[in-house]
N, C-alpha and C. Protein backbone atom coordinates (compact mmCIF):
# COMPACT_ATOMS: atom_id res chain seq x y z
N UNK A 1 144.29 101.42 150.55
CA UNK A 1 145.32 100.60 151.19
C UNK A 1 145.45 99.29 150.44
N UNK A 2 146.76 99.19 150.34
CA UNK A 2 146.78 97.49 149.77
C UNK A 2 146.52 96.35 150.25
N UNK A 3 145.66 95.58 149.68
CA UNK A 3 145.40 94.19 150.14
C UNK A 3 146.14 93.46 150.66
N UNK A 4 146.14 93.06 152.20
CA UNK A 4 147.48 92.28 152.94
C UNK A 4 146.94 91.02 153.51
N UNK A 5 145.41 90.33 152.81
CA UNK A 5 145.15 89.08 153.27
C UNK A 5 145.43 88.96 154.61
N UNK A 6 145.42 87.43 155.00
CA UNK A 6 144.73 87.44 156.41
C UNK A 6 146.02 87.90 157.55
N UNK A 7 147.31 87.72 156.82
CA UNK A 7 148.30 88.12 157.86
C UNK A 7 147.98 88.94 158.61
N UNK A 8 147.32 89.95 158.29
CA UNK A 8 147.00 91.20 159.17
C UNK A 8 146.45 90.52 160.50
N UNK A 9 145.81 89.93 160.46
CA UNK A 9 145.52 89.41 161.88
C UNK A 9 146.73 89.13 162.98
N UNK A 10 147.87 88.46 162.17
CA UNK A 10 149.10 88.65 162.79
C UNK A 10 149.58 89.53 163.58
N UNK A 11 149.19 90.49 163.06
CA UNK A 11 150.08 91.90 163.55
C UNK A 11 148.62 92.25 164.29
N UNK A 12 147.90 91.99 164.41
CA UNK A 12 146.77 92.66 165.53
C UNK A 12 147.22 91.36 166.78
N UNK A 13 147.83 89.90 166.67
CA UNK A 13 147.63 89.29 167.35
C UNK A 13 149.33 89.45 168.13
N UNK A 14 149.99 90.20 167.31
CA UNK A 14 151.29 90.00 168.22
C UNK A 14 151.68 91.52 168.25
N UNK A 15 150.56 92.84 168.38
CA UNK A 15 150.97 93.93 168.42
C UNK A 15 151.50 94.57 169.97
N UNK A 16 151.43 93.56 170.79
CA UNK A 16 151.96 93.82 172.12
C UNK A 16 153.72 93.37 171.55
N UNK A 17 153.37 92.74 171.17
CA UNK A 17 155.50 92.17 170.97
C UNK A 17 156.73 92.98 170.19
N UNK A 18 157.55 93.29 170.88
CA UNK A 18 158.13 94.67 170.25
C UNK A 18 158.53 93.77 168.77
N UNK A 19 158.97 94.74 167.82
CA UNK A 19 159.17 94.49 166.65
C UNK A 19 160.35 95.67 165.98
N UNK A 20 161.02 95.00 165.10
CA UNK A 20 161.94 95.70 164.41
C UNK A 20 161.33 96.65 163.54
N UNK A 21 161.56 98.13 163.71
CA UNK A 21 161.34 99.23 163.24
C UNK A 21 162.06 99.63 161.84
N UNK A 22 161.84 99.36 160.69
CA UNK A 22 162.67 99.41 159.82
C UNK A 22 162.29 100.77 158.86
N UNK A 23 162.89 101.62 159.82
CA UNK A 23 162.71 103.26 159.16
C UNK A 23 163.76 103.64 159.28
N UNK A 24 163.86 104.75 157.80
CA UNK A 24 165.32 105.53 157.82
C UNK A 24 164.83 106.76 158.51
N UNK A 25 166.27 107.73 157.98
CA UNK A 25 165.90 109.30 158.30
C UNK A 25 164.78 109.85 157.60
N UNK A 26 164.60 111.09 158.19
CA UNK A 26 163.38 111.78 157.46
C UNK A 26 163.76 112.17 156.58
N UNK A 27 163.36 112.93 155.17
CA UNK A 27 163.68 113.75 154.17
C UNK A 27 162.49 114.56 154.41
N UNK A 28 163.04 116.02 154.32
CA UNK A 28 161.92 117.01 153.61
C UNK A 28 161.00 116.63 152.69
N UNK A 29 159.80 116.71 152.81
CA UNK A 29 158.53 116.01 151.95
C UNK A 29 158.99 116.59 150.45
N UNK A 30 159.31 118.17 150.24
CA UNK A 30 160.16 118.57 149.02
C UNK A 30 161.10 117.95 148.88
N UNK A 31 161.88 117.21 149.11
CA UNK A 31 163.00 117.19 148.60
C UNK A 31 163.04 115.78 147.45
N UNK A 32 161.79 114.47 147.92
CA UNK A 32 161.96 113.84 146.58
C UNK A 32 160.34 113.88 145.98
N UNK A 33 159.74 113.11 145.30
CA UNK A 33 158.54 112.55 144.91
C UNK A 33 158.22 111.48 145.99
N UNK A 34 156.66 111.37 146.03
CA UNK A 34 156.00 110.23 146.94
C UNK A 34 156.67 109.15 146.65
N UNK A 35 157.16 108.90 145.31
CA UNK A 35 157.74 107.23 145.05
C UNK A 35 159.00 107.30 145.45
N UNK A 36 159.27 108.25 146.23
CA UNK A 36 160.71 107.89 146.29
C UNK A 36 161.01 108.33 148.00
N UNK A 37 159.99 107.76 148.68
CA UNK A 37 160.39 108.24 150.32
C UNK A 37 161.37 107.40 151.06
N UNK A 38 161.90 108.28 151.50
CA UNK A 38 163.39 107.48 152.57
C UNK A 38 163.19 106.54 153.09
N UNK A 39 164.14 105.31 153.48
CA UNK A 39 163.88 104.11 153.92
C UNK A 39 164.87 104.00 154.48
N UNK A 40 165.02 102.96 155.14
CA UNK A 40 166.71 102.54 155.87
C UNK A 40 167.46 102.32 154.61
N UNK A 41 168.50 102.29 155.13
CA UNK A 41 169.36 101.79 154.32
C UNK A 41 169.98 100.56 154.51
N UNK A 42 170.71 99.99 154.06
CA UNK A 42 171.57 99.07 153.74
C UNK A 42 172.39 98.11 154.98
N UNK A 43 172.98 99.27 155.75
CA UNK A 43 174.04 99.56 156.97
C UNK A 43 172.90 99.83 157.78
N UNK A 44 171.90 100.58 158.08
CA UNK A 44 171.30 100.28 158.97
C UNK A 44 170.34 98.50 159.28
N UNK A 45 170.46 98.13 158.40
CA UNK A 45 169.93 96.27 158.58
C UNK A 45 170.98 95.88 158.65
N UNK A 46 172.68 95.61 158.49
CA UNK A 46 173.19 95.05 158.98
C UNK A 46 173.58 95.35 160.52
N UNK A 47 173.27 96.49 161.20
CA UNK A 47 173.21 96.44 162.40
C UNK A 47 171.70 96.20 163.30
N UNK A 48 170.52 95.73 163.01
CA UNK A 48 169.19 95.36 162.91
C UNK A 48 169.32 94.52 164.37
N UNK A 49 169.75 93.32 164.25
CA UNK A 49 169.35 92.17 164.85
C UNK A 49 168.53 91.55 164.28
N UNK A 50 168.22 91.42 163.29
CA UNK A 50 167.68 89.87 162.93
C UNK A 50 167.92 88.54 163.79
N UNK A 51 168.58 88.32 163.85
CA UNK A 51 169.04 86.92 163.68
C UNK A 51 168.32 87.03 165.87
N UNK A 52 168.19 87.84 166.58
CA UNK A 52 167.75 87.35 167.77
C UNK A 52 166.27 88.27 167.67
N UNK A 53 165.94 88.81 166.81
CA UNK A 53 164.36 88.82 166.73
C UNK A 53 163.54 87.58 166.83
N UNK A 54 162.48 87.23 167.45
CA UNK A 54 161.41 86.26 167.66
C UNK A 54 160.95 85.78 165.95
N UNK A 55 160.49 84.47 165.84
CA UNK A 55 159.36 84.40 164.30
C UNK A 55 158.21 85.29 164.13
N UNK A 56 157.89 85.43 165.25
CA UNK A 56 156.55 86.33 165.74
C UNK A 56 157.01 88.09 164.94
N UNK A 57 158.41 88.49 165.24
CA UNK A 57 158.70 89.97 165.82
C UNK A 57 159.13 89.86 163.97
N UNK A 58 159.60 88.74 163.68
CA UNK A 58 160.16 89.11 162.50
C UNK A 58 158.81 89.36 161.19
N UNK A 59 157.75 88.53 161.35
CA UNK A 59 156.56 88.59 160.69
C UNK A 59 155.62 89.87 160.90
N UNK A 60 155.65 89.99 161.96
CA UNK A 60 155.07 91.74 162.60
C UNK A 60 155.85 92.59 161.53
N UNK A 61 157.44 92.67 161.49
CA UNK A 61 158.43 93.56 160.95
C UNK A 61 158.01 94.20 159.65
N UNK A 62 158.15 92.38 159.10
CA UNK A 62 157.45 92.49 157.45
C UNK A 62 156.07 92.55 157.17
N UNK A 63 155.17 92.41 158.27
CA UNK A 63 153.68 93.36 157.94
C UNK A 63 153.64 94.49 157.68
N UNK A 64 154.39 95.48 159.01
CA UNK A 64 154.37 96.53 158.70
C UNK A 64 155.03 97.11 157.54
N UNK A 65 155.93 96.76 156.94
CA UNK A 65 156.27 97.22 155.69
C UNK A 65 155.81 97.25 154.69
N UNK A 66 154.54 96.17 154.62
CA UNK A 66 153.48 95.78 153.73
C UNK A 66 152.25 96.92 153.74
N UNK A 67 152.46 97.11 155.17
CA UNK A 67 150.83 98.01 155.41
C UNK A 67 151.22 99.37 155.13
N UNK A 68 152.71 99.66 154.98
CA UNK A 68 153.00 100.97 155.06
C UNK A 68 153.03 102.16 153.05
N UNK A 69 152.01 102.48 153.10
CA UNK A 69 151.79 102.94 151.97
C UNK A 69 153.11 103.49 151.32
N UNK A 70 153.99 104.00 151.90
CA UNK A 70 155.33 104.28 151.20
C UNK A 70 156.13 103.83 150.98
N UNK A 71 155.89 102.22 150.80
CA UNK A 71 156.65 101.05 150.49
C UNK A 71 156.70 100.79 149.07
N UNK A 72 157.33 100.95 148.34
CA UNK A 72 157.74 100.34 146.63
C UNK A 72 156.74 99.32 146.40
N UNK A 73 156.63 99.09 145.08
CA UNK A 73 156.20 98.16 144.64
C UNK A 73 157.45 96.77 144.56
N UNK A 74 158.49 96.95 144.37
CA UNK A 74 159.46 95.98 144.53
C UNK A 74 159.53 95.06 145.46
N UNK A 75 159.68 96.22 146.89
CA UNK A 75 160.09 95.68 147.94
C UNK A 75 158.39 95.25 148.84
N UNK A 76 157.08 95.97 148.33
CA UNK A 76 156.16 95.44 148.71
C UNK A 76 155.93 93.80 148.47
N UNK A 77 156.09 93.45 146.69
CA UNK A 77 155.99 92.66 146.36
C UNK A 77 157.12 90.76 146.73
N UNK A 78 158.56 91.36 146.88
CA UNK A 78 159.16 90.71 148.01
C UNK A 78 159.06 90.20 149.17
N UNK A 79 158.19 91.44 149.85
CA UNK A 79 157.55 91.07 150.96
C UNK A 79 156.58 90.15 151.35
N UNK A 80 155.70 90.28 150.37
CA UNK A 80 154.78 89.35 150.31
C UNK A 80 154.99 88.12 150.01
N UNK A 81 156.02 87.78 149.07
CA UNK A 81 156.70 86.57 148.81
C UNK A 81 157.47 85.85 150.18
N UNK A 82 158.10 87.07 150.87
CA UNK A 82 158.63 86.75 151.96
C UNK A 82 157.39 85.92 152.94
N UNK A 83 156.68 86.42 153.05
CA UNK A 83 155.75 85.91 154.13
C UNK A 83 154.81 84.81 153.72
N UNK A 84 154.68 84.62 152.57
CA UNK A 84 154.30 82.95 151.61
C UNK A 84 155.20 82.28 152.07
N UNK A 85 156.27 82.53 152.36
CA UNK A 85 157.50 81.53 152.67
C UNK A 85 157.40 80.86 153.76
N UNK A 86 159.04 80.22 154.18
CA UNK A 86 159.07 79.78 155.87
C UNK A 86 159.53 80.99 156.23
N UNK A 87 160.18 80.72 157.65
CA UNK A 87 160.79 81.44 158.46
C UNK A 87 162.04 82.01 158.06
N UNK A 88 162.52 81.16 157.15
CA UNK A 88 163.89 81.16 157.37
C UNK A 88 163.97 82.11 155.83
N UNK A 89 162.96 82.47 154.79
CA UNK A 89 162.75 83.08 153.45
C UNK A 89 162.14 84.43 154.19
N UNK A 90 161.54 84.51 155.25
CA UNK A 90 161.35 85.86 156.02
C UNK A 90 162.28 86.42 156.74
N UNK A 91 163.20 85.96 157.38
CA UNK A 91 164.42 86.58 157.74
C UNK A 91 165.30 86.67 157.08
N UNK A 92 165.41 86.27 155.55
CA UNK A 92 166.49 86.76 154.62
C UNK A 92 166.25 87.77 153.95
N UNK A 93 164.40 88.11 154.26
CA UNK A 93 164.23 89.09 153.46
C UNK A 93 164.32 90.32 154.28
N UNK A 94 164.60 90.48 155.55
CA UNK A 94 164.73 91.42 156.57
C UNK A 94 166.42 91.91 156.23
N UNK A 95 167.02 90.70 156.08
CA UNK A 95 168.50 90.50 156.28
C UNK A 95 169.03 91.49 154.72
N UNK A 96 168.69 90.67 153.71
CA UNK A 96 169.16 91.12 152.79
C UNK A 96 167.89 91.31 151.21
N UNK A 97 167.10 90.76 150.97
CA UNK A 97 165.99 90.62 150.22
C UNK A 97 165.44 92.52 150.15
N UNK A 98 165.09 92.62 151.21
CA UNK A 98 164.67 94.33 151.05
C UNK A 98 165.46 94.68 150.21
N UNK A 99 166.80 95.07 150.68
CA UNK A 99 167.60 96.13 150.16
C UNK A 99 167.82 95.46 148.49
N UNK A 100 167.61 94.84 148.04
CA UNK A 100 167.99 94.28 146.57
C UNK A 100 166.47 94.97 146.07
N UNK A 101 165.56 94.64 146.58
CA UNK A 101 164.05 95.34 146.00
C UNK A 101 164.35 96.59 146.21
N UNK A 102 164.78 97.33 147.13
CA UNK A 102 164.75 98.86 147.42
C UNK A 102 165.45 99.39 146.45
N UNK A 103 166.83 99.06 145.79
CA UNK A 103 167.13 99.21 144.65
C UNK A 103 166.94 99.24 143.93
N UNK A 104 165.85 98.49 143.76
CA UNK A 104 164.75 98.27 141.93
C UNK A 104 163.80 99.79 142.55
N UNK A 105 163.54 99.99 143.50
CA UNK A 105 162.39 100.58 143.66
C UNK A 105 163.69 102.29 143.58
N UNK A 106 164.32 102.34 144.27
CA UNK A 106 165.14 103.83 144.02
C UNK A 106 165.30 103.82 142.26
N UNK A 107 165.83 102.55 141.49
CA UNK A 107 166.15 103.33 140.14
C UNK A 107 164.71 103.95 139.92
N UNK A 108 163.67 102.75 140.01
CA UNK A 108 162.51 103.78 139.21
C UNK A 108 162.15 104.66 139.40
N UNK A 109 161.96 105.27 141.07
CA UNK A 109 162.09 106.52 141.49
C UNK A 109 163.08 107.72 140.61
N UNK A 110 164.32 107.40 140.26
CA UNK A 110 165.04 107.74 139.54
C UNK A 110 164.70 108.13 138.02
N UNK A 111 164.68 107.07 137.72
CA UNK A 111 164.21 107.45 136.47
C UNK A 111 162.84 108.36 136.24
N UNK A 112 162.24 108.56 137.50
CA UNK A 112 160.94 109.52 136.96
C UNK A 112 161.02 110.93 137.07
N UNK A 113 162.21 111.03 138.19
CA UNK A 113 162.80 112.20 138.25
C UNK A 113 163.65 112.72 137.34
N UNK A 114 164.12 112.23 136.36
CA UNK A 114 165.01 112.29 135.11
C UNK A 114 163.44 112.75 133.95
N UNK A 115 162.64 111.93 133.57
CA UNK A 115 161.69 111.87 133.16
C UNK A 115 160.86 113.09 133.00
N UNK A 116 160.78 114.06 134.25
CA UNK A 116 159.64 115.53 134.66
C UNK A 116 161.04 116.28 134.66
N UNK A 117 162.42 115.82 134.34
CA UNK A 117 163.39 116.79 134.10
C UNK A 117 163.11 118.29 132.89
N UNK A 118 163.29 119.00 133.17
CA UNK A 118 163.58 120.01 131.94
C UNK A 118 164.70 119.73 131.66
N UNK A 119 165.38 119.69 130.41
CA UNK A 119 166.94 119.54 129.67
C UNK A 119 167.50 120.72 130.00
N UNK A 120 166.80 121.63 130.03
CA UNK A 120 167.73 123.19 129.87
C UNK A 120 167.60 124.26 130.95
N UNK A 121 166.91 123.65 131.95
CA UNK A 121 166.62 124.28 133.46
C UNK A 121 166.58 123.23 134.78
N UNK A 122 166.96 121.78 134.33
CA UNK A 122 167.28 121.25 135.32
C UNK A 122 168.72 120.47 135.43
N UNK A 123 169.67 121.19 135.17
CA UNK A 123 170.86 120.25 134.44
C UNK A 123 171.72 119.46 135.64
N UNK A 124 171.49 120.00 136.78
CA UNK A 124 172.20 119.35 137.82
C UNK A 124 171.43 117.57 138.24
N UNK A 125 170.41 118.57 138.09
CA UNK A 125 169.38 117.65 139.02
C UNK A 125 169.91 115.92 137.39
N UNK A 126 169.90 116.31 136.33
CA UNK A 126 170.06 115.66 135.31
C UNK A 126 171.55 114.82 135.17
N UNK A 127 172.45 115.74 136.16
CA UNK A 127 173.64 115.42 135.97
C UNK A 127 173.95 113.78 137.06
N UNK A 128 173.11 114.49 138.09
CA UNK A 128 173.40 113.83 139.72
C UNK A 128 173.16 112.55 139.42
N UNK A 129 171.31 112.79 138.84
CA UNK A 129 170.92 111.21 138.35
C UNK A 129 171.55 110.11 137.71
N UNK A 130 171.64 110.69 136.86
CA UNK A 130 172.69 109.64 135.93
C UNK A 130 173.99 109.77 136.36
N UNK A 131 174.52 109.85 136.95
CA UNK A 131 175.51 109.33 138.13
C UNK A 131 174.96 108.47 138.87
N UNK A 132 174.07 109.08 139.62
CA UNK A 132 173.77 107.73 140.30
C UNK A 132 173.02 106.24 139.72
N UNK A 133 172.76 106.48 138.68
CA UNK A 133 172.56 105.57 137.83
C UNK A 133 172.97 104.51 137.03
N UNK A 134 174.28 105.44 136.90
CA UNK A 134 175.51 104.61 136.41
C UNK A 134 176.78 103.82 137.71
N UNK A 135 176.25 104.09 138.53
CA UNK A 135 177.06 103.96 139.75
C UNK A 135 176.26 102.66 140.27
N UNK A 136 175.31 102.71 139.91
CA UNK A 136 173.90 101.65 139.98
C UNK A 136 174.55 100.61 141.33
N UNK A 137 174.95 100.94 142.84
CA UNK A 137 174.36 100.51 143.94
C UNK A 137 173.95 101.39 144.61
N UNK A 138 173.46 99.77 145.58
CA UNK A 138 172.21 100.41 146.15
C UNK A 138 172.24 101.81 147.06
N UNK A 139 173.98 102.20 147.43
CA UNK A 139 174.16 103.06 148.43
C UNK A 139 173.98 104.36 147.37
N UNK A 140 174.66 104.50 146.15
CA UNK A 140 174.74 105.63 145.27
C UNK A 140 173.00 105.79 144.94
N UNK A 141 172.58 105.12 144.98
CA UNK A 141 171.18 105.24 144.15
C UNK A 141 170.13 106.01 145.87
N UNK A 142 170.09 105.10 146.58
CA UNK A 142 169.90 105.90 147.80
C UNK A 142 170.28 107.65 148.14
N UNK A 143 171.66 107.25 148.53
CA UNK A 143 172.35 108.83 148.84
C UNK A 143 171.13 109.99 147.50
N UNK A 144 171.71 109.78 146.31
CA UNK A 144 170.54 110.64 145.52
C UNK A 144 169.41 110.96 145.82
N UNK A 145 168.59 109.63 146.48
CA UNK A 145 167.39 110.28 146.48
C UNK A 145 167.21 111.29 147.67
N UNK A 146 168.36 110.89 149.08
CA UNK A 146 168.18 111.10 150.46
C UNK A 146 168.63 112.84 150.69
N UNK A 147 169.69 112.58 149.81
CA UNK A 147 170.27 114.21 149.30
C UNK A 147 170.46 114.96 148.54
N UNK A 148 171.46 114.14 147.33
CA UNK A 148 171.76 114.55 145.99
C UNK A 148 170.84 115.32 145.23
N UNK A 149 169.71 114.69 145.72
CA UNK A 149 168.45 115.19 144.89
C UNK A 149 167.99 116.73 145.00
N UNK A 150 167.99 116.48 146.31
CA UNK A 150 167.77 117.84 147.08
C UNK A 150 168.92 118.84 146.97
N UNK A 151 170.13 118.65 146.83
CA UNK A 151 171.01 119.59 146.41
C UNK A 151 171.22 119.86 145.16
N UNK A 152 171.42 119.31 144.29
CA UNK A 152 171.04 119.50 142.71
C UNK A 152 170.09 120.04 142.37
N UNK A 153 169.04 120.14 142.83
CA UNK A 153 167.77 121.15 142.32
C UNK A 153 168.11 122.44 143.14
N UNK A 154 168.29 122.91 143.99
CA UNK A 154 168.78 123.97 144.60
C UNK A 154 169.53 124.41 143.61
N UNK A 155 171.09 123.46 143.38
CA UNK A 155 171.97 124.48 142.75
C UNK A 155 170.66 124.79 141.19
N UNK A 156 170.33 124.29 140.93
CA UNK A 156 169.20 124.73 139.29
C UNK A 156 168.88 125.80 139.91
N UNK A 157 167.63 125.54 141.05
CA UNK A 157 166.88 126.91 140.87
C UNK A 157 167.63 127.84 141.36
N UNK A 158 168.99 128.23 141.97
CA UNK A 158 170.03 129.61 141.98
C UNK A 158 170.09 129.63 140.46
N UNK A 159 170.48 128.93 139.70
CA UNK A 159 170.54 129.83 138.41
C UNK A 159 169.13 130.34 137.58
N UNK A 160 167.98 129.57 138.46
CA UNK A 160 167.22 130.62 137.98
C UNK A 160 166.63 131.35 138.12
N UNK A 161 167.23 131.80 139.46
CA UNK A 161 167.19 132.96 140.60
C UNK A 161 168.24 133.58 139.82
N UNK A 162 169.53 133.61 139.55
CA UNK A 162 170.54 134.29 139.47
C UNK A 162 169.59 135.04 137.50
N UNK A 163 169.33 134.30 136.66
CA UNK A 163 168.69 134.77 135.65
C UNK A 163 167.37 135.88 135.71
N UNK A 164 166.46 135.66 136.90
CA UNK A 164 165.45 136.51 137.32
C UNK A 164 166.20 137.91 138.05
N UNK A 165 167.49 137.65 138.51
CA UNK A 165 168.14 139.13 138.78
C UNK A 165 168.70 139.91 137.85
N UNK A 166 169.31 138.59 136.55
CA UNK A 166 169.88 139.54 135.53
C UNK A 166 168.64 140.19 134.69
N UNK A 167 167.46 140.61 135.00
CA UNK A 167 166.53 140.96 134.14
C UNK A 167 166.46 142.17 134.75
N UNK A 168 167.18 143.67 133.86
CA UNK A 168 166.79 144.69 134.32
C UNK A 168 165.62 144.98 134.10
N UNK A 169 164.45 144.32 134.10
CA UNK A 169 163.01 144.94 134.05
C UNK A 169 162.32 144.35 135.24
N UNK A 170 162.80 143.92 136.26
CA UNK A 170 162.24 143.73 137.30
C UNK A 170 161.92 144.83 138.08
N UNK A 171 161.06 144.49 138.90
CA UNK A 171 160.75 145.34 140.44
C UNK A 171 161.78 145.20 141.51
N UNK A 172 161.69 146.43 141.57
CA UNK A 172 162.75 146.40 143.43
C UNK A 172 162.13 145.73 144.15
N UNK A 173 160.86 145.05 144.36
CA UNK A 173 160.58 143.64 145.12
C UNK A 173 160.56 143.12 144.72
N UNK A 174 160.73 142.54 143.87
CA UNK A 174 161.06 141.32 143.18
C UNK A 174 162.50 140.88 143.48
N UNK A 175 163.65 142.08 142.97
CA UNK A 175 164.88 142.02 142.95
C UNK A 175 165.36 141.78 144.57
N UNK A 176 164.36 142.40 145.46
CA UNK A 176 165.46 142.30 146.67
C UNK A 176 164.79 141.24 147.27
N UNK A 177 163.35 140.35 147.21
CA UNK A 177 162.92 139.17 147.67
C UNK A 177 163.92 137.63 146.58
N UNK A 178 164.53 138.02 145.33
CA UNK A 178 165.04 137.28 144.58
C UNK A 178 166.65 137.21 146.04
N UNK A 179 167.40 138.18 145.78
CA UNK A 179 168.40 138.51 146.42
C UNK A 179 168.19 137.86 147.61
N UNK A 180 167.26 137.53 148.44
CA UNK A 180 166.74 136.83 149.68
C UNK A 180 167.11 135.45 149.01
N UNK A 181 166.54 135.14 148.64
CA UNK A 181 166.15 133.70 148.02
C UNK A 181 167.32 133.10 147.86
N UNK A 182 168.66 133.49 146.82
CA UNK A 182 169.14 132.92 146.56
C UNK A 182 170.36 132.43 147.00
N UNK A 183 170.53 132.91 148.78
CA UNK A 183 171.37 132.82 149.34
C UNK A 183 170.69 131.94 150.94
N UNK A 184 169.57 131.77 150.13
CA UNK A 184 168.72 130.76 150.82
C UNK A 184 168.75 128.91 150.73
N UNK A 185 168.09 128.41 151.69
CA UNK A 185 168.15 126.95 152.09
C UNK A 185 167.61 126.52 150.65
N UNK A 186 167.91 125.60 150.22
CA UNK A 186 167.41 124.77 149.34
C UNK A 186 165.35 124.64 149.05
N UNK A 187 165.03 124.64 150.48
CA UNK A 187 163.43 124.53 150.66
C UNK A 187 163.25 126.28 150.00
N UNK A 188 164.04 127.53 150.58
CA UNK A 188 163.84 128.81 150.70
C UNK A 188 163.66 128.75 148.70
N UNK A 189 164.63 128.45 148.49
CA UNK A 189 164.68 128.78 146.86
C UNK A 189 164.09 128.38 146.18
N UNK A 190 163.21 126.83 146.50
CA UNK A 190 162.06 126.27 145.91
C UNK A 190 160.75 126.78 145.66
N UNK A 191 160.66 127.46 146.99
CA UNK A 191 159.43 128.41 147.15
C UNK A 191 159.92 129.35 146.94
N UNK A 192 160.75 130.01 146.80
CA UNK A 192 160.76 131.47 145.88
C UNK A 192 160.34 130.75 144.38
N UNK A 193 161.20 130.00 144.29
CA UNK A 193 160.45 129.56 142.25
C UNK A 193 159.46 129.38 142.57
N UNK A 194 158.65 128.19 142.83
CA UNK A 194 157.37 127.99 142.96
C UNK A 194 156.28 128.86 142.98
N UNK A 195 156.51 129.88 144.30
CA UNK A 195 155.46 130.67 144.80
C UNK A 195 156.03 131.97 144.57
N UNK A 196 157.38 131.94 145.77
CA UNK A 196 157.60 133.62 146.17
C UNK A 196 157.62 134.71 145.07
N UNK A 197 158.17 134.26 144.00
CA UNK A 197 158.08 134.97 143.11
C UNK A 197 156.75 135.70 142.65
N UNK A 198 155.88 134.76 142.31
CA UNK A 198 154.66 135.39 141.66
C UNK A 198 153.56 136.15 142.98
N UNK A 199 154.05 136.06 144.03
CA UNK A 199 153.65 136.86 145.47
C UNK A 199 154.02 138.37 145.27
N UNK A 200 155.44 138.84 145.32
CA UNK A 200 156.25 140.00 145.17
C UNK A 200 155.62 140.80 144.44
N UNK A 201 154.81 140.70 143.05
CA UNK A 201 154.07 141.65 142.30
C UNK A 201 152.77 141.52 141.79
N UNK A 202 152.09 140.24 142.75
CA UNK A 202 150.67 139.84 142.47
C UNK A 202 149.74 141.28 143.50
C-alpha cells in the first residue's frame, strides 16, 4: 500500500461523516489492464456537489482516492499535492484537478496497450488507440479504455476465430466450439483464444 502519512488518521477520525464517493462504472476485469481501471468521469464531478460538501467530507474524499490502489500515479500524486494545500487547492482538485491527472494517467494506460499490441493480429485494438490518442481528451481517451478497448479486441480475436475455421485441418471440436465462440460476447471470444481453444483437443 502506498504511503499516505499522517492524513490517514483523518479518515479514521471523520469515517462516521458521509463523504463523496468518487467511483465510475464497473468494467469487466478483461476488458482493460490493472493500470487502466475505470474511474468517474468528467460529467460525473460536475454533477458531484463539491461546493456543499463539508472541509472534513472533502479531505475524507481525497484520502480515499489516495488509499485506493487503483488510483494512477498522476492523479495519486495530485492528490497528495491537493491535501499539502488549503481548502480551497483541495476542492479544486475534486472539482477539476483529478480529471486533468486522469488524463495523463488514461494516455499512459494507452500507450501500454498499444505497446503489448501485435501489428498483425491486433489491428483494431491498434486502430481505436490512436484515435483516441489523437483525439487526446479526456472524454475520447476514457470512452477507449471504458469500451473501445473492449470492443476492438473482440472484433481482432473474430478474425482469429474466423482464421482457426478457415483451417481445413481442424477437429470437428474444435470447428464447432470455434463456431460457438465467434458469435460470442466479447469475454466468450477471449476465452476461446486464450483457453477454449487449447481445451477442445487437449
Amino acid at each position: 500500500m502506498r504511503p499516505i502519512g499522517t492524513a490517514l488518521t483523518l479518515v479514521a477520525t471523520a469515517a462516521l461523516a458521509p463523504a463523496l464517493l468518487l467511483t465510475g462504472p464497473a468494467v469487466a476485469a478483461e476488458s482493460v489492464p490493472p493500470s487502466a481501471v475505470a474511474v468517474a468521469t468528467a460529467t460525473d464531478a460536475a454533477g458531484s456537489g463539491v461546493d456543499e460538501m463539508s472541509d472534513d467530507d472533502v479531505r475524507v474524499a481525497i484520502m480515499r482516492i489516495i488509499a485506493d490502489p487503483s488510483t494512477g500515479k498522476a492523479v495519486y500524486a495530485a492528490a497528495q499535492q491537493a491535501m499539502d494545500g488549503t481548502i480551497e487547492d483541495q476542492r479544486y482538485f475534486l472539482e477539476t484537478g483529478r480529471w486533468t491527472a486522469q488524463a495523463e494517467d488514461d494516455r499512459v494506460a494507452i500507450a501500454r496497450i498499444l505497446a503489448s499490441a501485435a501489428p498483425k493480429t491486433d489491428k483494431a485494438v491498434i486502430r481505436e488507440a490512436n484515435e483516441a490518442l489523437d483525439a487526446n481528451t479526456p472524454q475520447a481517451l476514457r470512452a477507449f479504455l471504458e469500451t473501445g478497448y473492449r470492443l476492438a479486441r473482440a472484433e481482432d480475436d473474430r478474425v482469429r476465430v474466423a482464421r482457426i475455421l478457415a483451417d481445413p485441418t481442424i477437429s470437428d471440436a474444435l470447428r464447432a466450439a470455434a463456431e460457438d465462440a465467434i458469435d460470442g460476447t466479447p469475454e466468450e471470444l477471449r476465452y476461446f483464444i486464450e483457453v477454449g481453444q487449447y481445451e477442445v483437443d487437449g
